[in-house]
Structures are given as structure tokens and as C-alpha cells.
Protein backbone atom coordinates (compact mmCIF):
# COMPACT_ATOMS: atom_id res chain seq x y z
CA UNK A 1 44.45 -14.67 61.30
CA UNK A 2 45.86 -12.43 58.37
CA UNK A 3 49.68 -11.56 58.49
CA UNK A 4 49.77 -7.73 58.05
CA UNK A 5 53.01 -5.66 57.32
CA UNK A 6 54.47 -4.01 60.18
CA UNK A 7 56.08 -0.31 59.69
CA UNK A 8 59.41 -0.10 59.62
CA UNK A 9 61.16 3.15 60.92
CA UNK A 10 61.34 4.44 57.14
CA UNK A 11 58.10 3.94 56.46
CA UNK A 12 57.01 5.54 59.78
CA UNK A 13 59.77 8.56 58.26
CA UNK A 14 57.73 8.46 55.16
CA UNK A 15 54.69 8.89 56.84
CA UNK A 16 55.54 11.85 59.13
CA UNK A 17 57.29 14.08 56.27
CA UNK A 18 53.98 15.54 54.38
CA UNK A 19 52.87 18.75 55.79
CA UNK A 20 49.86 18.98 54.12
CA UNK A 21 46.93 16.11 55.78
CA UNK A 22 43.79 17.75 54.66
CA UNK A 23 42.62 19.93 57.60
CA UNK A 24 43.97 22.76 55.40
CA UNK A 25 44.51 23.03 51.96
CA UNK A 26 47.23 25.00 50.28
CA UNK A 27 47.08 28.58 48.38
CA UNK A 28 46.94 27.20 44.82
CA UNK A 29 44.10 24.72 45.58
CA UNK A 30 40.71 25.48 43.45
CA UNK A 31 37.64 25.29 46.09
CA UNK A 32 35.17 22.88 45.31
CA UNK A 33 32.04 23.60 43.41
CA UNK A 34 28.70 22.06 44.37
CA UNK A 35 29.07 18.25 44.04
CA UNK A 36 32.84 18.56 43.73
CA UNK A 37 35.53 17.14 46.07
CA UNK A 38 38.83 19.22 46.79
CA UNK A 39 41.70 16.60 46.73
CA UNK A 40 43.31 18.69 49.46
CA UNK A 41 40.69 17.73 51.66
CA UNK A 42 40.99 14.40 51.55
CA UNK A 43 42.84 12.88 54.86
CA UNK A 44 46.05 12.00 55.21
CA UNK A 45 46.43 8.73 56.40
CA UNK A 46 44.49 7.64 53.57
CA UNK A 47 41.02 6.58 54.14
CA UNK A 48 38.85 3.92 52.61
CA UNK A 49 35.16 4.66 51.17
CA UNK A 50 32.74 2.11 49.79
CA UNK A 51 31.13 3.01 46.41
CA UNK A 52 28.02 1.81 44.78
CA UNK A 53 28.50 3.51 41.60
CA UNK A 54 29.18 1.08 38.58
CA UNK A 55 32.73 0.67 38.31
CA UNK A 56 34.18 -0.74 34.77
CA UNK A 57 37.58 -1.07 33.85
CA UNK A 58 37.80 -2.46 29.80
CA UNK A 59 40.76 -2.40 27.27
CA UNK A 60 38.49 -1.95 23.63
CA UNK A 61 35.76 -4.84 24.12
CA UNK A 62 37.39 -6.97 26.82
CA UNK A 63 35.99 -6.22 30.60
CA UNK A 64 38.80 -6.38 32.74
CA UNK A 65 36.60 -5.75 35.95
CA UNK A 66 33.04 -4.52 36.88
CA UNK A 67 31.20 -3.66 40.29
CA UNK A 68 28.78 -2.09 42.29
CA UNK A 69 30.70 -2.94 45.43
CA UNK A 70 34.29 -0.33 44.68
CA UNK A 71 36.34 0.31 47.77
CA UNK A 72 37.63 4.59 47.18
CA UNK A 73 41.21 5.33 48.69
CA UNK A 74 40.85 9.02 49.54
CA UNK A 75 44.40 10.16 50.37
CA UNK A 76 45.86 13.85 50.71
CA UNK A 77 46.69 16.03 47.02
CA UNK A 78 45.69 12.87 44.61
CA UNK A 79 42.77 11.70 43.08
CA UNK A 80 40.41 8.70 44.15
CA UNK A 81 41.59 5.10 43.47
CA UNK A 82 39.11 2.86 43.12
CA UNK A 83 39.88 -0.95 44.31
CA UNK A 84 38.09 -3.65 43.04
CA UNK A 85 37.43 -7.04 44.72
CA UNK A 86 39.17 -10.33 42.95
CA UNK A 87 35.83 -11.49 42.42
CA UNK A 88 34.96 -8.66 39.92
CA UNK A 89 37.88 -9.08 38.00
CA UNK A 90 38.47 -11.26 34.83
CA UNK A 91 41.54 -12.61 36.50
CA UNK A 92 42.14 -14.76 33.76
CA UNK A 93 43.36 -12.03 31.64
CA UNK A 94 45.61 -10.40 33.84
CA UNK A 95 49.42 -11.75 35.05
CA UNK A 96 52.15 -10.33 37.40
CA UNK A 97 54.10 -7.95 35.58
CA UNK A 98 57.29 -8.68 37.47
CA UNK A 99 57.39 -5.13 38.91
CA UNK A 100 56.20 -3.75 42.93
CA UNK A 101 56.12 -0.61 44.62
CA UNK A 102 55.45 0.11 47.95
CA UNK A 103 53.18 2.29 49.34
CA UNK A 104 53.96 3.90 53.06
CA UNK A 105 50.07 3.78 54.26
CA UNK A 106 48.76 0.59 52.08
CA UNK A 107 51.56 -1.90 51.59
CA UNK A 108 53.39 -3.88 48.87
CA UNK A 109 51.63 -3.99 45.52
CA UNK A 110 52.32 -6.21 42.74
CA UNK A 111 52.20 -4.59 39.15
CA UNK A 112 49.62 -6.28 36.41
CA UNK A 113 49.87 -6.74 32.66
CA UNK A 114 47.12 -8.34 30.12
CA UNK A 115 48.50 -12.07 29.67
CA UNK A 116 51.09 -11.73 26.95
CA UNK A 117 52.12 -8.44 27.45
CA UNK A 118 54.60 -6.56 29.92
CA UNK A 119 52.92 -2.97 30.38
CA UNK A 120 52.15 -2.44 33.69
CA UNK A 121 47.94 -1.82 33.90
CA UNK A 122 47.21 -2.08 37.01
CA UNK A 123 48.06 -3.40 40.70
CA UNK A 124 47.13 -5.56 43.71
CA UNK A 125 48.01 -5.48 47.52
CA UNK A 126 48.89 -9.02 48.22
CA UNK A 127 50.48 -7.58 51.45
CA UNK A 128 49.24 -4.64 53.64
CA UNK A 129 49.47 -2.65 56.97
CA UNK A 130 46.54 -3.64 59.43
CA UNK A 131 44.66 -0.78 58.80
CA UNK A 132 44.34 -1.46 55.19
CA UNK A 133 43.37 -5.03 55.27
CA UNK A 134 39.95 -4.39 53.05
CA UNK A 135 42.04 -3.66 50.42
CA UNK A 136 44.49 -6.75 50.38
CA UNK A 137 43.76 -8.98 47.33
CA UNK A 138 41.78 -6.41 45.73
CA UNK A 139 42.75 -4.91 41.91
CA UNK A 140 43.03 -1.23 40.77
CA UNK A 141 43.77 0.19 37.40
CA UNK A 142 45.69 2.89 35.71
CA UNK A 143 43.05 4.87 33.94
CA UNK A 144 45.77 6.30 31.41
CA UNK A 145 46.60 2.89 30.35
CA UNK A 146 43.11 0.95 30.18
CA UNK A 147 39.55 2.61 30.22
CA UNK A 148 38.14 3.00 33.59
CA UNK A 149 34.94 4.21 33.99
CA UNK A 150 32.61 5.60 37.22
CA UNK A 151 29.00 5.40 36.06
CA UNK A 152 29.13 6.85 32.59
CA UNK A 153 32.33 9.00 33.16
CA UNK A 154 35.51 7.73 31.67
CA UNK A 155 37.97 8.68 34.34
CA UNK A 156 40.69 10.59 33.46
CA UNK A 157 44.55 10.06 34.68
CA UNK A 158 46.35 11.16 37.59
CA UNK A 159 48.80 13.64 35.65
CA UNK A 160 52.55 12.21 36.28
CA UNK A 161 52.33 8.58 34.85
CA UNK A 162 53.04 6.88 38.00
CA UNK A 163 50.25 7.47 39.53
CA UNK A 164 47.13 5.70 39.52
CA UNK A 165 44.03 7.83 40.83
CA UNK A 166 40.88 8.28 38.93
CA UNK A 167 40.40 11.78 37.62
CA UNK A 168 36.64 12.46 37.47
CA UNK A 169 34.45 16.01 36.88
CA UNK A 170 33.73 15.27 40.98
CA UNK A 171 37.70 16.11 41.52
CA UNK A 172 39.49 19.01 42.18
CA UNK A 173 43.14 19.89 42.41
CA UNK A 174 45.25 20.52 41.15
CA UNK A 175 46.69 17.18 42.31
CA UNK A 176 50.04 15.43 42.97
CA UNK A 177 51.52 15.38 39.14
CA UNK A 178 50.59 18.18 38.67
CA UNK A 179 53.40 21.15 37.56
CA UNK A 180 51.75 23.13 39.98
CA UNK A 181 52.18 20.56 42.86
CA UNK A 182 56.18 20.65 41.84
CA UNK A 183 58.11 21.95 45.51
CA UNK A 184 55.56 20.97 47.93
């Protein structure tokens, strides 16, 4: 049996402080076209969402990952982030960075680099809350630092820098990053 995080009462703080948890979305939010998702309506705890789309993530020639079999996390104001499983990933050109963050709904991710360098790329969840779990082990991407694609769209990044979701034309916003999310 897994070990799964447990929350501790700042993380459970953490949790409870956004007002916005997508059964309403605020003034400055752009309704959704046909075929278009609204960011704001996205839940908040997070969700997870299977995707069968082709998923590639590639830095010039080298494929860093590819899949048919992408895990979405759909969370409140910011774009999609599309998790990968290990076995889709060319593990053998990625190491730790040294760096973590942690994440109040997901867990504890540690930061990757391409072997030989230090720039944080992307990230893994070696240790999550329960309700996460089909995430743990599994490897996302910053799209403004490597080239990560959804079908034949080359996603776009989550404005901000420290942010990782996957800006597509599906996505609306404007999203957390944004200067029009600033005071919310």
C-alpha cells in the first residue's frame, strides 16, 4: 500500500483561502467560444482528466516524452497541465534539478533539468495527497522552457514563469499570471 501525504493544517489553510472554485467565474473572465474551455470553470480542488490526444514534449530533435495516454490537471484560473506517465518519458535524459515546490492539492514535486544542465524543465510528484495518487511518478513540462505539443498545437506558456499549464487555442482566461488576475 502507497504512503500518501497527509494535510497539514497549512495546507488545509491554503486550501480554504481561494474564493473563486469554478461554480462562478469572475467579471473579467472571456466566455468560452464553441470548443473552448473557460479556465474559471475548471474545479477547484483540482481534478484529473485522461487524454488521448498525442502528447509530445521535445527540446530541438530530442523527444523528451510522447503519449496517447496524458493525465489533464484541470484546476481553478490556470491552464491544463498535462502529466505524463514514466514510461513515456526518455528518463535517461532528464536529472533532479535540486529544487521542489509544493503544491496544496497534489503534493511535493521534484524539479527536472536535461542531464548536464541546471534549468528547471519540468517536474514529478514522487509524493502526493491520496486523492492524487494517478499522478505520483508521473512527469510534466514547462511549455515556455521545452516544446510541448497537444496534437499539432505547440502549447503556449502559463504567463508568470512559475507556472507550468499548457496554453492551447481550447483555453480561455485570462489565467493566473496574468496582469489581469493581479488582486484576486
Amino acid at each position: 500500500m502507497a504512503e500518501f501525504l497527509v494535510p497539514d493544517e497549512r495546507t488545509l489553510q491554503l486550501r480554504e483561502k481561494w474564493r473563486f472554485r469554478g461554480q462562478v467565474r469572475p467579471r473579467f473572465a472571456i466566455d468560452p467560444g464553441e470548443g473552448e474551455e473557460s479556465v474559471w470553470d475548471y474545479p477547484r480542488p483540482p481534478v484529473l482528466q485522461h487524454d488521448t490526444r498525442r502528447v509530445s514534449v521535445r527540446v530541438g530533435s530530442l523527444v523528451l516524452a510522447e503519449t496517447s495516454c496524458a493525465i489533464r490537471v484541470l484546476e481553478t484560473a490556470s491552464p491544463p497541465t498535462f502529466y505524463i506517465r514514466e514510461s513515456d518519458v526518455n528518463v535517461d535524459s532528464l536529472e533532479e534539478s535540486g529544487m521542489s515546490s509544493n503544491c496544496e492539492w497534489k503534493g511535493i514535486a521534484s524539479d527536472l533539468a536535461l542531464v548536464g544542465t541546471s534549468e528547471s524543465i519540468g517536474w514529478v510528484y514522487p509524493k502526493v495527497f491520496e486523492e492524487f495518487a494517478a499522478i505520483e511518478g508521473w512527469y510534466s513540462f514547462y511549455p515556455g522552457r521545452v516544446e510541448c505539443f497537444v496534437g499539432q498545437e505547440r502549447a503556449r506558456a502559463q504567463p508568470g514563469g512559475y507556472y507550468g499549464g499548457w496554453v492551447t487555442s481550447e483555453v480561455v482566461g485570462p489565467c493566473k499570471g496574468d496582469p489581469e488576475y493581479a488582486g484576486l
